[in-house]
N, C-alpha and C. Protein backbone atom coordinates (compact mmCIF):
# COMPACT_ATOMS: atom_id res chain seq x y z
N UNK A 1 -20.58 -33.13 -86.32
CA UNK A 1 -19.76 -33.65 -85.25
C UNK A 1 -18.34 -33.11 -85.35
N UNK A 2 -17.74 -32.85 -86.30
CA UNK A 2 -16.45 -32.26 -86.73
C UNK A 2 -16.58 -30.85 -86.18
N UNK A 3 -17.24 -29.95 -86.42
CA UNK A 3 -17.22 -28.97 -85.75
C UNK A 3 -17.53 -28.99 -84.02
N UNK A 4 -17.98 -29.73 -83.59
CA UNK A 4 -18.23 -29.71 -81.95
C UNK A 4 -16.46 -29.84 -81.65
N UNK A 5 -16.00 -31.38 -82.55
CA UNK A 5 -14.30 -31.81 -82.37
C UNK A 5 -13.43 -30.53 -82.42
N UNK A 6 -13.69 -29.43 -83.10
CA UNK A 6 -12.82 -28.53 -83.83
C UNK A 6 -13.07 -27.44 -82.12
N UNK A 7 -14.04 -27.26 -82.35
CA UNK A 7 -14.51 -26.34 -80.92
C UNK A 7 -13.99 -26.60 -79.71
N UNK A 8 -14.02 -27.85 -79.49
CA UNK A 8 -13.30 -28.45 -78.58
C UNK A 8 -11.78 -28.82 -78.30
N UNK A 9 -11.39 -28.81 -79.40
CA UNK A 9 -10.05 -29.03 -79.71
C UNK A 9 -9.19 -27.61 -80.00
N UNK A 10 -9.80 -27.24 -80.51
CA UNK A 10 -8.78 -25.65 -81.06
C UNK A 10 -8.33 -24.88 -80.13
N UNK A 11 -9.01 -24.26 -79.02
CA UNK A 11 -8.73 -24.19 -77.62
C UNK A 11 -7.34 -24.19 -77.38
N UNK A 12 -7.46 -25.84 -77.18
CA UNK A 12 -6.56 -26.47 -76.60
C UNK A 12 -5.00 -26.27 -77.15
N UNK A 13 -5.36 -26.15 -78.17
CA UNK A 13 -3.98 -25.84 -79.20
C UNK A 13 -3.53 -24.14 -79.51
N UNK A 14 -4.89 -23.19 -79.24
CA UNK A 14 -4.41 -22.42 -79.07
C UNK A 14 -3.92 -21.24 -78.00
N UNK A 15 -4.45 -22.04 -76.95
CA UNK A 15 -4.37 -21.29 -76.05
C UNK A 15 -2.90 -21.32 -75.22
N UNK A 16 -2.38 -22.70 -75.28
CA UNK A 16 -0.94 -22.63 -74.65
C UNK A 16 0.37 -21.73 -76.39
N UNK A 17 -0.52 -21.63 -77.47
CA UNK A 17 0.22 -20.82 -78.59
C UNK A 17 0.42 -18.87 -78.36
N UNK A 18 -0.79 -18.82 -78.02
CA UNK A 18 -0.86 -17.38 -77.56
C UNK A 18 -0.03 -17.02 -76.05
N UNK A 19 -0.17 -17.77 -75.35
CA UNK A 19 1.05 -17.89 -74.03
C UNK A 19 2.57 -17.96 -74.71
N UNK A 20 2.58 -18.73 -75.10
CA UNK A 20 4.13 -18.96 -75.63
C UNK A 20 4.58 -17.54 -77.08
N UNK A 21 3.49 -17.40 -77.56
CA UNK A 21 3.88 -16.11 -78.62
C UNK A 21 3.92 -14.20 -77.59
N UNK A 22 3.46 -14.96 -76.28
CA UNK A 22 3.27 -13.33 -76.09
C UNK A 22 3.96 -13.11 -74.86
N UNK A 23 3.97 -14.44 -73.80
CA UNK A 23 4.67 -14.05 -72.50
C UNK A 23 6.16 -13.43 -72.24
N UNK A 24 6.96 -13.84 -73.30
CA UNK A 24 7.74 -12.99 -73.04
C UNK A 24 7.75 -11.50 -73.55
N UNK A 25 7.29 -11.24 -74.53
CA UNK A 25 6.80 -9.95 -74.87
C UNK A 25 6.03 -8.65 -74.18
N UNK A 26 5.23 -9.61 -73.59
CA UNK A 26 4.41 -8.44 -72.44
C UNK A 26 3.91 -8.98 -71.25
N UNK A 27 4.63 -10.29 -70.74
CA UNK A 27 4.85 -10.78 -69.54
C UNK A 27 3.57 -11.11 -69.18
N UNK A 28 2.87 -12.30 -68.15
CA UNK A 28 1.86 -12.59 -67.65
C UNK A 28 0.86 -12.24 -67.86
N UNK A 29 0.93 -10.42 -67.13
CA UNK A 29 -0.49 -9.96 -67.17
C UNK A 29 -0.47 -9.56 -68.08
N UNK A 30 -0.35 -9.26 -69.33
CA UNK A 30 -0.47 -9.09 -70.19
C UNK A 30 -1.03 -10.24 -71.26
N UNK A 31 -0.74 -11.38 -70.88
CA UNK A 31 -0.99 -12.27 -71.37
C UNK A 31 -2.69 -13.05 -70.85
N UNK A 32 -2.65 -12.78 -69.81
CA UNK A 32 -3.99 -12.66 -68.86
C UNK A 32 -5.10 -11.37 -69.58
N UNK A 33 -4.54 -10.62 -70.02
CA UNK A 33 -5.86 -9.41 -70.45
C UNK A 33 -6.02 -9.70 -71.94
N UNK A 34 -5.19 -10.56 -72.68
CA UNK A 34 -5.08 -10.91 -73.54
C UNK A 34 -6.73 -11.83 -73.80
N UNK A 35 -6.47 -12.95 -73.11
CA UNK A 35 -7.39 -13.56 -72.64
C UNK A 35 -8.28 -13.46 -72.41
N UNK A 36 -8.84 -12.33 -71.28
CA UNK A 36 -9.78 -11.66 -71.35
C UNK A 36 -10.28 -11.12 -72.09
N UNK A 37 -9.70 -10.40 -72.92
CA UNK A 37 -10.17 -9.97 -74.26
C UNK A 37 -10.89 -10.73 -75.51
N UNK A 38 -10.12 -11.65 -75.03
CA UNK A 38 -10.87 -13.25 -76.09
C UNK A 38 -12.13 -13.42 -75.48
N UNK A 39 -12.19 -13.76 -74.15
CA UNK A 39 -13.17 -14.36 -73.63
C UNK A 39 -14.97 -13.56 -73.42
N UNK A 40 -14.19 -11.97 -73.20
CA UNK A 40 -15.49 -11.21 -73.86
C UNK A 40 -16.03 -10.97 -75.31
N UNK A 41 -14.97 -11.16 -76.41
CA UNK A 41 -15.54 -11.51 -77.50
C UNK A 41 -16.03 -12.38 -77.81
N UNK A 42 -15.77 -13.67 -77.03
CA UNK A 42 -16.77 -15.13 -77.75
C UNK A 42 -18.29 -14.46 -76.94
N UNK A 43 -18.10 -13.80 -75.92
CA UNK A 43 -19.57 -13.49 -75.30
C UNK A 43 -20.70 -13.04 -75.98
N UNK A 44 -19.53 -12.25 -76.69
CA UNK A 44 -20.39 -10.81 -77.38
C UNK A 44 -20.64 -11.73 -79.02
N UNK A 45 -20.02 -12.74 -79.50
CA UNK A 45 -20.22 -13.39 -80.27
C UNK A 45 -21.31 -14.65 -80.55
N UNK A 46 -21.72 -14.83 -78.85
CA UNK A 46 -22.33 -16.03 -78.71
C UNK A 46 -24.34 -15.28 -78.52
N UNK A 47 -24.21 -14.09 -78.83
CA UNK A 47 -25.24 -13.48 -79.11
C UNK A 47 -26.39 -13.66 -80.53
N UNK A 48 -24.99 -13.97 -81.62
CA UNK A 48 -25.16 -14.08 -83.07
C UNK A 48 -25.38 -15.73 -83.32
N UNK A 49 -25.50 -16.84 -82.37
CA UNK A 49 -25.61 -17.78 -82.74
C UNK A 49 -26.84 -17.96 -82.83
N UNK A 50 -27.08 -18.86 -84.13
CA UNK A 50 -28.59 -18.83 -84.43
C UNK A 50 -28.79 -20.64 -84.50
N UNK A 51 -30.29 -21.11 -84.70
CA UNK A 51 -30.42 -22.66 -84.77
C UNK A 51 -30.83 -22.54 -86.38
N UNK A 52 -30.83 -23.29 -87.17
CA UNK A 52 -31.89 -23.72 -88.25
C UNK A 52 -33.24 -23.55 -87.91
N UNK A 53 -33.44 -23.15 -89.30
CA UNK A 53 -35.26 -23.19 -89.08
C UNK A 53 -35.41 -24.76 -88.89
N UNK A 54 -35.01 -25.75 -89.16
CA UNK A 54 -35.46 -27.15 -88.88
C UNK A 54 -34.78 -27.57 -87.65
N UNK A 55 -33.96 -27.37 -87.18
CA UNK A 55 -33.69 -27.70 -86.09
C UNK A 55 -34.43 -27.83 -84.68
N UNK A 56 -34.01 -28.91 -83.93
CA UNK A 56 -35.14 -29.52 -82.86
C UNK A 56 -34.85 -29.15 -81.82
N UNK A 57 -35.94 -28.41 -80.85
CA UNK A 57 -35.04 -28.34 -79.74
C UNK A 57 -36.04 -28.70 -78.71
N UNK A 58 -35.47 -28.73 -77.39
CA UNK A 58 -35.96 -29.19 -76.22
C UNK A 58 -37.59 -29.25 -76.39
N UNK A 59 -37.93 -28.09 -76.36
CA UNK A 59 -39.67 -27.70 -76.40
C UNK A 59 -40.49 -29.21 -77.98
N UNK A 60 -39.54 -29.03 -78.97
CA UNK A 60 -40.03 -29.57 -79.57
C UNK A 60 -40.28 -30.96 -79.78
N UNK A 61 -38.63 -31.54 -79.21
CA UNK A 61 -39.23 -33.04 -78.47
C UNK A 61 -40.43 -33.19 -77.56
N UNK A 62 -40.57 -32.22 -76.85
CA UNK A 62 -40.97 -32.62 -75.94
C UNK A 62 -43.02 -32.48 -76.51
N UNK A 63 -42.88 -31.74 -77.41
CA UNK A 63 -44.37 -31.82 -78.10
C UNK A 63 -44.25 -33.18 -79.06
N UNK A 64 -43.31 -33.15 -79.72
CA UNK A 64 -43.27 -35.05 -80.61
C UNK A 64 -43.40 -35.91 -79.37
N UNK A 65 -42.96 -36.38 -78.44
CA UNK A 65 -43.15 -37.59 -77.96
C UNK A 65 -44.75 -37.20 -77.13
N UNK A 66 -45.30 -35.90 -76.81
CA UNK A 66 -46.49 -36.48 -76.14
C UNK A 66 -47.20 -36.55 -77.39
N UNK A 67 -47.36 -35.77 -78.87
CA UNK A 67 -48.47 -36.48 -79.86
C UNK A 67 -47.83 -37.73 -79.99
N UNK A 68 -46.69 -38.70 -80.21
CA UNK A 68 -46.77 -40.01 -80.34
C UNK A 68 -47.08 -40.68 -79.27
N UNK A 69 -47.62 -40.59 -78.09
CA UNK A 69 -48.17 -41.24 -76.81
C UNK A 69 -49.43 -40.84 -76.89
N UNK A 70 -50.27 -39.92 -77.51
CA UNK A 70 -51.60 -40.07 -77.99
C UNK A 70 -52.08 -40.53 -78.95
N UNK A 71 -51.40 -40.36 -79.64
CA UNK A 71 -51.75 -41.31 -81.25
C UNK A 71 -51.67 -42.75 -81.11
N UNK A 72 -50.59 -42.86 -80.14
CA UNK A 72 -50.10 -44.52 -80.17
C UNK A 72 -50.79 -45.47 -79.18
């Protein structure tokens, strides 16, 4: 749960930091491609996210609750 908080939160803190460290330096758009640049790396990053081998997902609830409605 701390990490969802952190994901959610860090953002927030860093994104008005990178505005304020760079706008006057290389003005708006610059600060805008900046951004962009972030935003295609989480893309290209969100490729590498993996689940646990134990981890549950949709498909697999959805096979646990119909064997416990036959068994039960």
């Amino acid at each position: 749960m701390a990490i969802l908080n952190l994901g959610a939160g860090l953002p927030v803190f860093v994104g008005p930091a990178i505005v304020g460290l760079f706008i006057g330096a290389i003005g708006s758009e610059g600060v805008i491609w900046i951004l962009a640049v972030l935003y295609v790396i989480s893309a290209v990053l969100t490729r590498f996210i993996t689940l646990a081998d134990n981890a549950k997902t949709a498909n697999h609830v959805k096979q646990d609750v119909s064997i416990e409605s036959v068994a039960g």
